[in-house]
N, C-alpha and C. Protein backbone atom coordinates (compact mmCIF):
# COMPACT_ATOMS: atom_id res chain seq x y z
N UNK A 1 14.06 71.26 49.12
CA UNK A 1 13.15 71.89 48.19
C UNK A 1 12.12 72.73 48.92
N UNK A 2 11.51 72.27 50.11
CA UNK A 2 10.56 73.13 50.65
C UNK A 2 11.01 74.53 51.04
N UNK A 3 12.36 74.46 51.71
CA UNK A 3 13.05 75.56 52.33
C UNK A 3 12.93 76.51 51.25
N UNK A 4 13.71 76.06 49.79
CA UNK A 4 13.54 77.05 48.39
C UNK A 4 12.22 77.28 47.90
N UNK A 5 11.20 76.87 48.34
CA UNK A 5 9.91 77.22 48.06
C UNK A 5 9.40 77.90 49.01
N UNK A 6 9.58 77.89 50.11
CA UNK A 6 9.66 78.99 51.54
C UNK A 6 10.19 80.44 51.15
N UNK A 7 11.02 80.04 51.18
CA UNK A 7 12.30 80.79 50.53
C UNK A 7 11.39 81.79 49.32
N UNK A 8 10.94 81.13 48.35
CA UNK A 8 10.49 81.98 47.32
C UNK A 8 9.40 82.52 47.50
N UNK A 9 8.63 81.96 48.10
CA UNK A 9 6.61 82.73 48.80
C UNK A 9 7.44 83.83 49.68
N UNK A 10 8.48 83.87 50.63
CA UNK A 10 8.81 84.63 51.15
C UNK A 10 9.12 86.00 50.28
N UNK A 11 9.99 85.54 49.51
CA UNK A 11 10.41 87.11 48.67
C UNK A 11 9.11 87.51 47.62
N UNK A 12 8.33 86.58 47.32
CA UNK A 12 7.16 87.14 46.57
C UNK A 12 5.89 87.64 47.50
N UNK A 13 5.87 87.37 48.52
CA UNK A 13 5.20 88.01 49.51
C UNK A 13 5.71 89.40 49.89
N UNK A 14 6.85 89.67 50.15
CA UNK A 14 7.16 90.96 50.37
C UNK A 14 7.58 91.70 49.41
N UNK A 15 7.72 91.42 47.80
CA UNK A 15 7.16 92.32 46.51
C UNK A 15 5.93 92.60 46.49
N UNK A 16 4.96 91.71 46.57
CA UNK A 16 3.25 92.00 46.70
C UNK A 16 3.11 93.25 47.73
N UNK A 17 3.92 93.49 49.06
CA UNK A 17 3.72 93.93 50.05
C UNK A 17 4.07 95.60 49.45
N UNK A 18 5.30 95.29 49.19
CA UNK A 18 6.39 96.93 48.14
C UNK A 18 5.39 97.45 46.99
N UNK A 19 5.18 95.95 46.32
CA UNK A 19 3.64 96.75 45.17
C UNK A 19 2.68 97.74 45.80
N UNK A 20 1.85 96.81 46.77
CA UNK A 20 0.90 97.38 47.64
C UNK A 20 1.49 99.11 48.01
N UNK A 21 2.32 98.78 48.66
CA UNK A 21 2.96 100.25 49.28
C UNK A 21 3.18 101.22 48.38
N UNK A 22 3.99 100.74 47.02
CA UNK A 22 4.10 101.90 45.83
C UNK A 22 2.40 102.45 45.24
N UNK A 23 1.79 101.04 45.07
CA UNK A 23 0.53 102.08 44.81
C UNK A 23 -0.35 103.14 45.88
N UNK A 24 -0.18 102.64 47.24
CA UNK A 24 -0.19 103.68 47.92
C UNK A 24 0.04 105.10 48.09
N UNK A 25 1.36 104.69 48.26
CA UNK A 25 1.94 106.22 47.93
C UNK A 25 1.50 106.84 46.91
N UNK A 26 1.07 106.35 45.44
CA UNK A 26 0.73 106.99 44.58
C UNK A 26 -0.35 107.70 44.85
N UNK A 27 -1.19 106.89 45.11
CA UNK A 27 -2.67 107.25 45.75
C UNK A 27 -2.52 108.69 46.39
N UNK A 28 -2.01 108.44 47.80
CA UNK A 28 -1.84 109.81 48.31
C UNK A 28 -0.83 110.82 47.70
N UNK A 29 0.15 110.53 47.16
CA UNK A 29 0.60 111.62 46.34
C UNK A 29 0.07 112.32 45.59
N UNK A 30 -0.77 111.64 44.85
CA UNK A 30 -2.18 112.33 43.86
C UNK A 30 -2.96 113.26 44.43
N UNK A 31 -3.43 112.58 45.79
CA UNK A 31 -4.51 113.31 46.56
C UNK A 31 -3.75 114.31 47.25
N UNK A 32 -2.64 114.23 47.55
CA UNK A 32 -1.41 115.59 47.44
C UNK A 32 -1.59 117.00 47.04
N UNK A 33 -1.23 116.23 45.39
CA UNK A 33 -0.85 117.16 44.48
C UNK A 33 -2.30 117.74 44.32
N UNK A 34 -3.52 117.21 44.61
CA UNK A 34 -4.69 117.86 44.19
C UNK A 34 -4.87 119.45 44.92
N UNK A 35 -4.52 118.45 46.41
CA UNK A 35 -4.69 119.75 47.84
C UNK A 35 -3.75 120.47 47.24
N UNK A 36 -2.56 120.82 46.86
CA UNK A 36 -1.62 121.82 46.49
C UNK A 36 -1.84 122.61 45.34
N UNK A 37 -2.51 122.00 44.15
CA UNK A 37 -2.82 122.76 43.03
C UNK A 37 -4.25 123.73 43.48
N UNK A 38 -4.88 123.19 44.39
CA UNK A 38 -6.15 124.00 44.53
C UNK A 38 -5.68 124.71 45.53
N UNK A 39 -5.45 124.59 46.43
CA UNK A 39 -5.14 125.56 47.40
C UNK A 39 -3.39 126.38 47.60
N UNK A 40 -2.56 126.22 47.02
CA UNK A 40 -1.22 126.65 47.16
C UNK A 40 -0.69 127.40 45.47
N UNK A 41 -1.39 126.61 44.65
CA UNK A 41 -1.03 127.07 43.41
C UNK A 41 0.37 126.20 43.01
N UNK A 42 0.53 125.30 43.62
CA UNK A 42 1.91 124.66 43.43
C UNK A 42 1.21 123.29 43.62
N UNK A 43 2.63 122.55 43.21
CA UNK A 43 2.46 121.24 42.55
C UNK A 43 3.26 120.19 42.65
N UNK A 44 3.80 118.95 42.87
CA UNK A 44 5.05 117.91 42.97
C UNK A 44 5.60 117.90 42.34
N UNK A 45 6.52 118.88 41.87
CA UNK A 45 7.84 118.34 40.66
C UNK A 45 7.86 116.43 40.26
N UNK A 46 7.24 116.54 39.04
CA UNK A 46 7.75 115.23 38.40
C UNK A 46 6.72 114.21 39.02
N UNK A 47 5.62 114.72 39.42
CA UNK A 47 4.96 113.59 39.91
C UNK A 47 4.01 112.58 38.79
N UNK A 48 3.84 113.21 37.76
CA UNK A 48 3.20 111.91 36.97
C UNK A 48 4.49 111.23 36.41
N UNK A 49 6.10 111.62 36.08
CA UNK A 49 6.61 110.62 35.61
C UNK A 49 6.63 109.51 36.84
N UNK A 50 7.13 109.79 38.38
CA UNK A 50 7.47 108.89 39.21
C UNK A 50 6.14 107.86 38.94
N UNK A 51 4.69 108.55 39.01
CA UNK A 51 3.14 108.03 38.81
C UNK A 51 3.69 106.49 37.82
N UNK A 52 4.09 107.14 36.35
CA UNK A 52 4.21 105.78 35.57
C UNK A 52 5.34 104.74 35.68
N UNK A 53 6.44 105.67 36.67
CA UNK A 53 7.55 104.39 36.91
C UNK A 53 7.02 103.18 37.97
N UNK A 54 6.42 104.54 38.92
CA UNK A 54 5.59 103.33 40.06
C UNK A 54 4.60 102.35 39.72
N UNK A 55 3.81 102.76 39.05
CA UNK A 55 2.61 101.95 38.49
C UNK A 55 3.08 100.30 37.55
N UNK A 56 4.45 100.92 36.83
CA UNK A 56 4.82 99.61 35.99
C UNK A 56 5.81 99.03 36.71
N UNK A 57 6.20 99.35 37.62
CA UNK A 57 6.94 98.74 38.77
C UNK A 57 5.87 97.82 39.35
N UNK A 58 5.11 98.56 40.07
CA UNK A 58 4.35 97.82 40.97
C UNK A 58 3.45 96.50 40.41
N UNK A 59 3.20 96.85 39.14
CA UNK A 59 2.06 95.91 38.52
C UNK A 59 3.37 94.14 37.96
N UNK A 60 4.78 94.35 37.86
CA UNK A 60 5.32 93.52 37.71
C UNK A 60 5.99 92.55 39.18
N UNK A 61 6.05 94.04 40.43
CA UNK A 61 6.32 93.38 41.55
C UNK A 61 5.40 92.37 42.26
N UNK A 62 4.04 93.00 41.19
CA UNK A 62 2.88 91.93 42.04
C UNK A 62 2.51 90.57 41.74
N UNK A 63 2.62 90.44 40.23
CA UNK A 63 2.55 89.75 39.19
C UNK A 63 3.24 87.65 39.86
N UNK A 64 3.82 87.92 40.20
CA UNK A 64 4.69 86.48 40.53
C UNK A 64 3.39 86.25 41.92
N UNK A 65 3.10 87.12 42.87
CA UNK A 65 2.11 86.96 43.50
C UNK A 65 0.45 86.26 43.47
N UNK A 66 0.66 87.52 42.39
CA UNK A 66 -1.24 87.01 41.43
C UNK A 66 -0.90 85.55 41.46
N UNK A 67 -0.11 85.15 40.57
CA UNK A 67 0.30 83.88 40.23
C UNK A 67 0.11 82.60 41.26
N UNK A 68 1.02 82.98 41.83
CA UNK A 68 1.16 82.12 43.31
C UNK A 68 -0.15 81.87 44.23
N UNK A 69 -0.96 82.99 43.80
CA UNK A 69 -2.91 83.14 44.90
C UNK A 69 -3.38 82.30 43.91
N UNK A 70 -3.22 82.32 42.53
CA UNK A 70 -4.04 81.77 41.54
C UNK A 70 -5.16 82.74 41.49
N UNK A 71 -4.90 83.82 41.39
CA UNK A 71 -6.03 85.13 41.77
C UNK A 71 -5.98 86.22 40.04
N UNK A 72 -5.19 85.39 39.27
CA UNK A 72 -5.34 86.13 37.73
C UNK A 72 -6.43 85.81 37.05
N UNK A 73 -6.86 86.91 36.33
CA UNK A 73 -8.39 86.26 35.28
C UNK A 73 -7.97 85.25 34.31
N UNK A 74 -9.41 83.95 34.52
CA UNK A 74 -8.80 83.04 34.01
C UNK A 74 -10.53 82.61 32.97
N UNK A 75 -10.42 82.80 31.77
CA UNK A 75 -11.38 82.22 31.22
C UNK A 75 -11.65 80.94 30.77
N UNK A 76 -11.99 80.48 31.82
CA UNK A 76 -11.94 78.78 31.83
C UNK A 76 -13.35 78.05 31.83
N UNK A 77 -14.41 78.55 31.03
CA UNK A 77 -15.69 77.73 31.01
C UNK A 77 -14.90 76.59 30.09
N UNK A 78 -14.80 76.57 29.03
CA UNK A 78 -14.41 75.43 28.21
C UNK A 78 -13.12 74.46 28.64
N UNK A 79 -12.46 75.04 29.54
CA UNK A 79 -11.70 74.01 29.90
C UNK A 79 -12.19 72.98 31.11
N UNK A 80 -12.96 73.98 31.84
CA UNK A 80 -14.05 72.56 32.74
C UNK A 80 -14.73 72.11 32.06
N UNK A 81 -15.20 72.19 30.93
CA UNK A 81 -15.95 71.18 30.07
C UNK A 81 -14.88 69.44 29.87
N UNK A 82 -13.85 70.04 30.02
CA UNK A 82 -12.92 68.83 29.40
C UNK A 82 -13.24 67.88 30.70
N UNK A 83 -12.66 66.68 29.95
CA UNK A 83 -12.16 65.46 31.50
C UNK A 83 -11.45 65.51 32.01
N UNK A 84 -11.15 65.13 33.51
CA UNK A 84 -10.20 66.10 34.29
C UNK A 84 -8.73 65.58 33.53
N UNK A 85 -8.46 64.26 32.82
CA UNK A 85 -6.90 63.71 32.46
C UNK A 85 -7.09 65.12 31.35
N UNK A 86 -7.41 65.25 30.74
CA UNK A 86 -6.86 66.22 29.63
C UNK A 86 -6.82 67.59 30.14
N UNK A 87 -7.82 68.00 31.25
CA UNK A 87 -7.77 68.97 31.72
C UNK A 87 -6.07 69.18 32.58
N UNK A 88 -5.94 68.68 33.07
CA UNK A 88 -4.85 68.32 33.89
C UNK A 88 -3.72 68.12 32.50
N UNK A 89 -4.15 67.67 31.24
CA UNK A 89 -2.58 67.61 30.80
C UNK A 89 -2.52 68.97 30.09
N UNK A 90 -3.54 69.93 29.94
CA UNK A 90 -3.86 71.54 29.29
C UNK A 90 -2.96 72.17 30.14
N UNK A 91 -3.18 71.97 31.84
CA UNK A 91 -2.66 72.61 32.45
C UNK A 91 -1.76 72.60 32.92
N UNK A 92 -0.87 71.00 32.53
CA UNK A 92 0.71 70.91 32.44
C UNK A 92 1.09 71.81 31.34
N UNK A 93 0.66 71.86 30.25
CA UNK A 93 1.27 72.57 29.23
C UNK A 93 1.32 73.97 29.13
N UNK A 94 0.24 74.49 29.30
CA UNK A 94 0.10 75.95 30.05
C UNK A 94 1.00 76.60 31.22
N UNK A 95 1.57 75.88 32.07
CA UNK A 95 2.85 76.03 32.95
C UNK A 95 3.79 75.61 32.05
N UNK A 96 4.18 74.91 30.95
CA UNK A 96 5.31 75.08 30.69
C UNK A 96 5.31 76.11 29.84
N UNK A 97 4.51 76.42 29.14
CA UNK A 97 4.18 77.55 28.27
C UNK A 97 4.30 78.68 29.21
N UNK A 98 4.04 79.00 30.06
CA UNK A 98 4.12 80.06 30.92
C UNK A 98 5.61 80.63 31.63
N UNK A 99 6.43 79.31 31.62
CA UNK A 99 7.38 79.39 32.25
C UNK A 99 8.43 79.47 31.25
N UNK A 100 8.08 78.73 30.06
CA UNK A 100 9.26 79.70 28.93
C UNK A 100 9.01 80.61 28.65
N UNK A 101 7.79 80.98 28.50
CA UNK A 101 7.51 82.93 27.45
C UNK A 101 8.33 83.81 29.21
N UNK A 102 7.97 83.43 30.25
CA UNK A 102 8.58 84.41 31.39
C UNK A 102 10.14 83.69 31.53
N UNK A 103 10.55 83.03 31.20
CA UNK A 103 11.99 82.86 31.18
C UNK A 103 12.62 83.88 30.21
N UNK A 104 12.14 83.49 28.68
CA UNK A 104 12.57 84.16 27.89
C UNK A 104 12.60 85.53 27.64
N UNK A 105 11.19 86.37 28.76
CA UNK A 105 10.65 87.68 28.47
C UNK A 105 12.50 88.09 29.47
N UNK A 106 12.51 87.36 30.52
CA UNK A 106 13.30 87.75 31.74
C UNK A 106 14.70 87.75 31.23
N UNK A 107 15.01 86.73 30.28
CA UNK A 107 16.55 87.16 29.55
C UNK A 107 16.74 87.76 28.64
N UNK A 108 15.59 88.30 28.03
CA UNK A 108 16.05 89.48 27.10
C UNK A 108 15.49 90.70 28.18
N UNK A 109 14.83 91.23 28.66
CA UNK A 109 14.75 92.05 29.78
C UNK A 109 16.18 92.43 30.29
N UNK A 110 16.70 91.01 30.59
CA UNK A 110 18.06 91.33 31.32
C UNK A 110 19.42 91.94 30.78
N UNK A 111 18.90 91.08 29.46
CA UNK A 111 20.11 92.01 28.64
C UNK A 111 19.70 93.50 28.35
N UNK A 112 18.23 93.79 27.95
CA UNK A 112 18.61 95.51 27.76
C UNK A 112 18.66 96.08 29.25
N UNK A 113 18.36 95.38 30.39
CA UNK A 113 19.15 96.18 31.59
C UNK A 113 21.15 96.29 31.96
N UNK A 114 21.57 95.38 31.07
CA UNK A 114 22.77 95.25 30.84
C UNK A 114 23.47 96.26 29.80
N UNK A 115 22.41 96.47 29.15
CA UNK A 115 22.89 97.43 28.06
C UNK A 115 22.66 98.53 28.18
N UNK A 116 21.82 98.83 28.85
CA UNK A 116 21.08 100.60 29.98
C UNK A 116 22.48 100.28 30.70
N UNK A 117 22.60 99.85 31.39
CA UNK A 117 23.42 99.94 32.12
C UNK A 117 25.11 100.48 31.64
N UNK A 118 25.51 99.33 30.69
CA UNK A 118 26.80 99.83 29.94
C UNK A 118 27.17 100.71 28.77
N UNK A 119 25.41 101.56 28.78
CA UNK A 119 25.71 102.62 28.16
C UNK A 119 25.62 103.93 29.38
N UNK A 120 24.81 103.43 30.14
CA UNK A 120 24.66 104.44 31.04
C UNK A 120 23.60 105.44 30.55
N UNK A 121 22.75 104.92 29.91
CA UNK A 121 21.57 105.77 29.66
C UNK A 121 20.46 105.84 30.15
N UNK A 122 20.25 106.96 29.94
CA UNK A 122 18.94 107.84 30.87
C UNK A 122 17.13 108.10 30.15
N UNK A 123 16.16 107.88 30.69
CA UNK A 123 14.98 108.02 30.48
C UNK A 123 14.42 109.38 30.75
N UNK A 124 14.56 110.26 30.00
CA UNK A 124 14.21 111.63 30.21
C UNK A 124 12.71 112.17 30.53
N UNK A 125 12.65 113.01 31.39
CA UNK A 125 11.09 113.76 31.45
C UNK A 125 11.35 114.77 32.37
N UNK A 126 10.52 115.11 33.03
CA UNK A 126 10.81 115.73 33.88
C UNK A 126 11.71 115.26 34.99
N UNK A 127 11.83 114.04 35.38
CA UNK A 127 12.79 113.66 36.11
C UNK A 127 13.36 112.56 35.72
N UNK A 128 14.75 112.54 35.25
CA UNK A 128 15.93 111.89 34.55
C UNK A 128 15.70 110.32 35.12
N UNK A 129 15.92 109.68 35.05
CA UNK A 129 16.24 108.42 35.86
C UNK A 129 17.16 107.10 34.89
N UNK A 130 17.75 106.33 35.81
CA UNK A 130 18.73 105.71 34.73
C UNK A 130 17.92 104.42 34.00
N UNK A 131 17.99 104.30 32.86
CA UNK A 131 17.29 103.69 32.00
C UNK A 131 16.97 102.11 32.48
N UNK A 132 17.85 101.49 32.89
CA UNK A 132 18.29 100.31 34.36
C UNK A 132 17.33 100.02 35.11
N UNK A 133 17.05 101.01 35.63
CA UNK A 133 16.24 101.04 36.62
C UNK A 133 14.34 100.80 36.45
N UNK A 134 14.15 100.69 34.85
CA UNK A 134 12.99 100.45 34.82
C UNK A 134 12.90 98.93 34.37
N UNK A 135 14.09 98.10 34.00
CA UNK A 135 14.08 97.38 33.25
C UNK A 135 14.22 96.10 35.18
N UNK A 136 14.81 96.67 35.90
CA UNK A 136 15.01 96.23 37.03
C UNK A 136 14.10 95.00 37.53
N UNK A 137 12.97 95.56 37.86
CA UNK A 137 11.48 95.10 38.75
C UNK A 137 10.77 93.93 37.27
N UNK A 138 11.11 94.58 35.84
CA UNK A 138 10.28 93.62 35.31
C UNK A 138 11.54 92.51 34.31
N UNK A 139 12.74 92.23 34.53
CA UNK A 139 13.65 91.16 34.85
C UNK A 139 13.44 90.05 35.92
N UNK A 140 13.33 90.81 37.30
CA UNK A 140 13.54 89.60 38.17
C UNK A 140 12.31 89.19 38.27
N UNK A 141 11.15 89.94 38.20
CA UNK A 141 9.48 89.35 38.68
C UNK A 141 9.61 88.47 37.57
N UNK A 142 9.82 88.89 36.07
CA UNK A 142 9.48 87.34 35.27
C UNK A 142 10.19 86.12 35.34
N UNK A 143 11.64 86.51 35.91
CA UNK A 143 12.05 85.50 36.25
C UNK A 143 11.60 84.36 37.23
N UNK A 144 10.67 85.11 38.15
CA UNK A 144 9.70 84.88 39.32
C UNK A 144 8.64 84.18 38.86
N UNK A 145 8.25 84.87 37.90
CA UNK A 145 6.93 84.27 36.96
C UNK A 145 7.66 82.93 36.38
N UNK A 146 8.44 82.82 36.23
CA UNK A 146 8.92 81.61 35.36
C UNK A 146 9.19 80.44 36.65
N UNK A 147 9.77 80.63 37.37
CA UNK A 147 9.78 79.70 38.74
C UNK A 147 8.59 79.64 39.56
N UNK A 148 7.84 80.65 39.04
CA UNK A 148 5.97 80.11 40.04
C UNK A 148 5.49 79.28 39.06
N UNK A 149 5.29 79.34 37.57
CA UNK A 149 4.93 78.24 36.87
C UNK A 149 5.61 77.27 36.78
N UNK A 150 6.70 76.81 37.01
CA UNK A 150 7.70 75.89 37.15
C UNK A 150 6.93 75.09 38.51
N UNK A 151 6.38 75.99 39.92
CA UNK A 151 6.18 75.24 41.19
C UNK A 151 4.81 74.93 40.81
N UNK A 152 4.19 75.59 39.99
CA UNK A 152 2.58 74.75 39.28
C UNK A 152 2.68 73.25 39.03
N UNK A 153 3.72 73.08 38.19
CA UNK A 153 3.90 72.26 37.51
C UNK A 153 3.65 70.51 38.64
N UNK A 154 2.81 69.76 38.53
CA UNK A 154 2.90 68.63 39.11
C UNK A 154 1.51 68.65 40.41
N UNK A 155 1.15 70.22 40.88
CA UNK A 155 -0.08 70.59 41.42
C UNK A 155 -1.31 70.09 40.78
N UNK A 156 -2.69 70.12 41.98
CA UNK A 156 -3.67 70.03 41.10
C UNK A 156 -4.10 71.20 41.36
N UNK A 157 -4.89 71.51 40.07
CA UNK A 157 -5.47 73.25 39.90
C UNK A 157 -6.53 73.67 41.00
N UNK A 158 -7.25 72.91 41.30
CA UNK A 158 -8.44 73.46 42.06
C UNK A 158 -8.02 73.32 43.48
N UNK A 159 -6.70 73.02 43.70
CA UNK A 159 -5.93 73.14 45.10
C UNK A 159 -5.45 74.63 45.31
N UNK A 160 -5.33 75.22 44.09
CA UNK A 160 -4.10 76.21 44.11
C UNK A 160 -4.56 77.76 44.74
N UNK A 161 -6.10 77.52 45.37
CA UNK A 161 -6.40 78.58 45.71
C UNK A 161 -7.40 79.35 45.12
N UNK A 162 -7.42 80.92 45.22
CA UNK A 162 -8.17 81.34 44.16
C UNK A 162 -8.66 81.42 42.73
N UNK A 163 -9.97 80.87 42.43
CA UNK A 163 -10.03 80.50 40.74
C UNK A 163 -9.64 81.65 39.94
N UNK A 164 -9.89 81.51 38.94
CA UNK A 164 -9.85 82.83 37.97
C UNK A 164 -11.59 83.50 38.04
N UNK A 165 -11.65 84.65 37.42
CA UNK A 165 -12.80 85.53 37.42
C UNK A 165 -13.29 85.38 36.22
């Protein structure tokens, strides 16, 4: 079990890392396209569609991460009010709650990437891309999301790292 939990911080560590990097690039692509429109009169073909593929890419590649830091906003005055047994049984239930809505988000996800796929359809804009391909990054991260609340499960909360904001 540890090895598969190794195993999984590993591949969600280096999505966090690919997130990081895609918003990067965005960053400077922007600051790019600025230098080129002011000074060249020209511009990045297609750069705000790649802008919104990257952005909803990146925000799902990171997502199993947040999770894993315990670094998501968490509005929890009233639940430290509780005693820690009920607090502790809120937050068994909240991981299982968490881990079916991202199971379930992740198999219907998967099927319309199955169905992009076996139709072979395309997301049009300025630059075509296969419909698949957006459905990609937010399939396997919830599936991710569903196995980080799954490794919650049996933790105590104020171990897990960063609180919520």
């Amino acid at each position: 079990m540890r090895a598969l939990t190794s195993l999984y911080r590993a591949v969600i560590q280096a999505l966090a890392i690919a997130a990081g990097a895609i918003i990067a690039a965005i960053a400077l692509a922007i600051s790019l396209d600025v230098v080129l429109r002011t000074c060249c009169t020209s511009a990045i073909h297609g750069l705000t569609d790649m802008t919104e593929h990257g952005i909803a890419a990146a925000t799902f590649l990171a997502a199993p991460w947040v999770l894993m830091k315990n670094a998501h906003v968490a509005v929890d005055l009233m639940v430290m009010l509780l005693p820690t047994r009920a607090r502790l049984r809120l937050d068994l239930i909240m991981n299982l709650v968490g881990a079916a809505v991202s199971a379930t988000f992740s198999w219907y996800l998967l099927q319309a990437l199955t169905n992009a796929l076996q139709r072979g359809s395309m997301v049009r804009g300025i630059i075509v891309v296969p419909e698949w391909m957006t459905f990609a990054a937010p399939a396997a991260c919830t599936l991710l999301l569903a196995i980080g609340f799954g490794l919650r499960i049996g933790t105590i909360p104020e171990k897990r790292g960063a609180t919520g904001l």
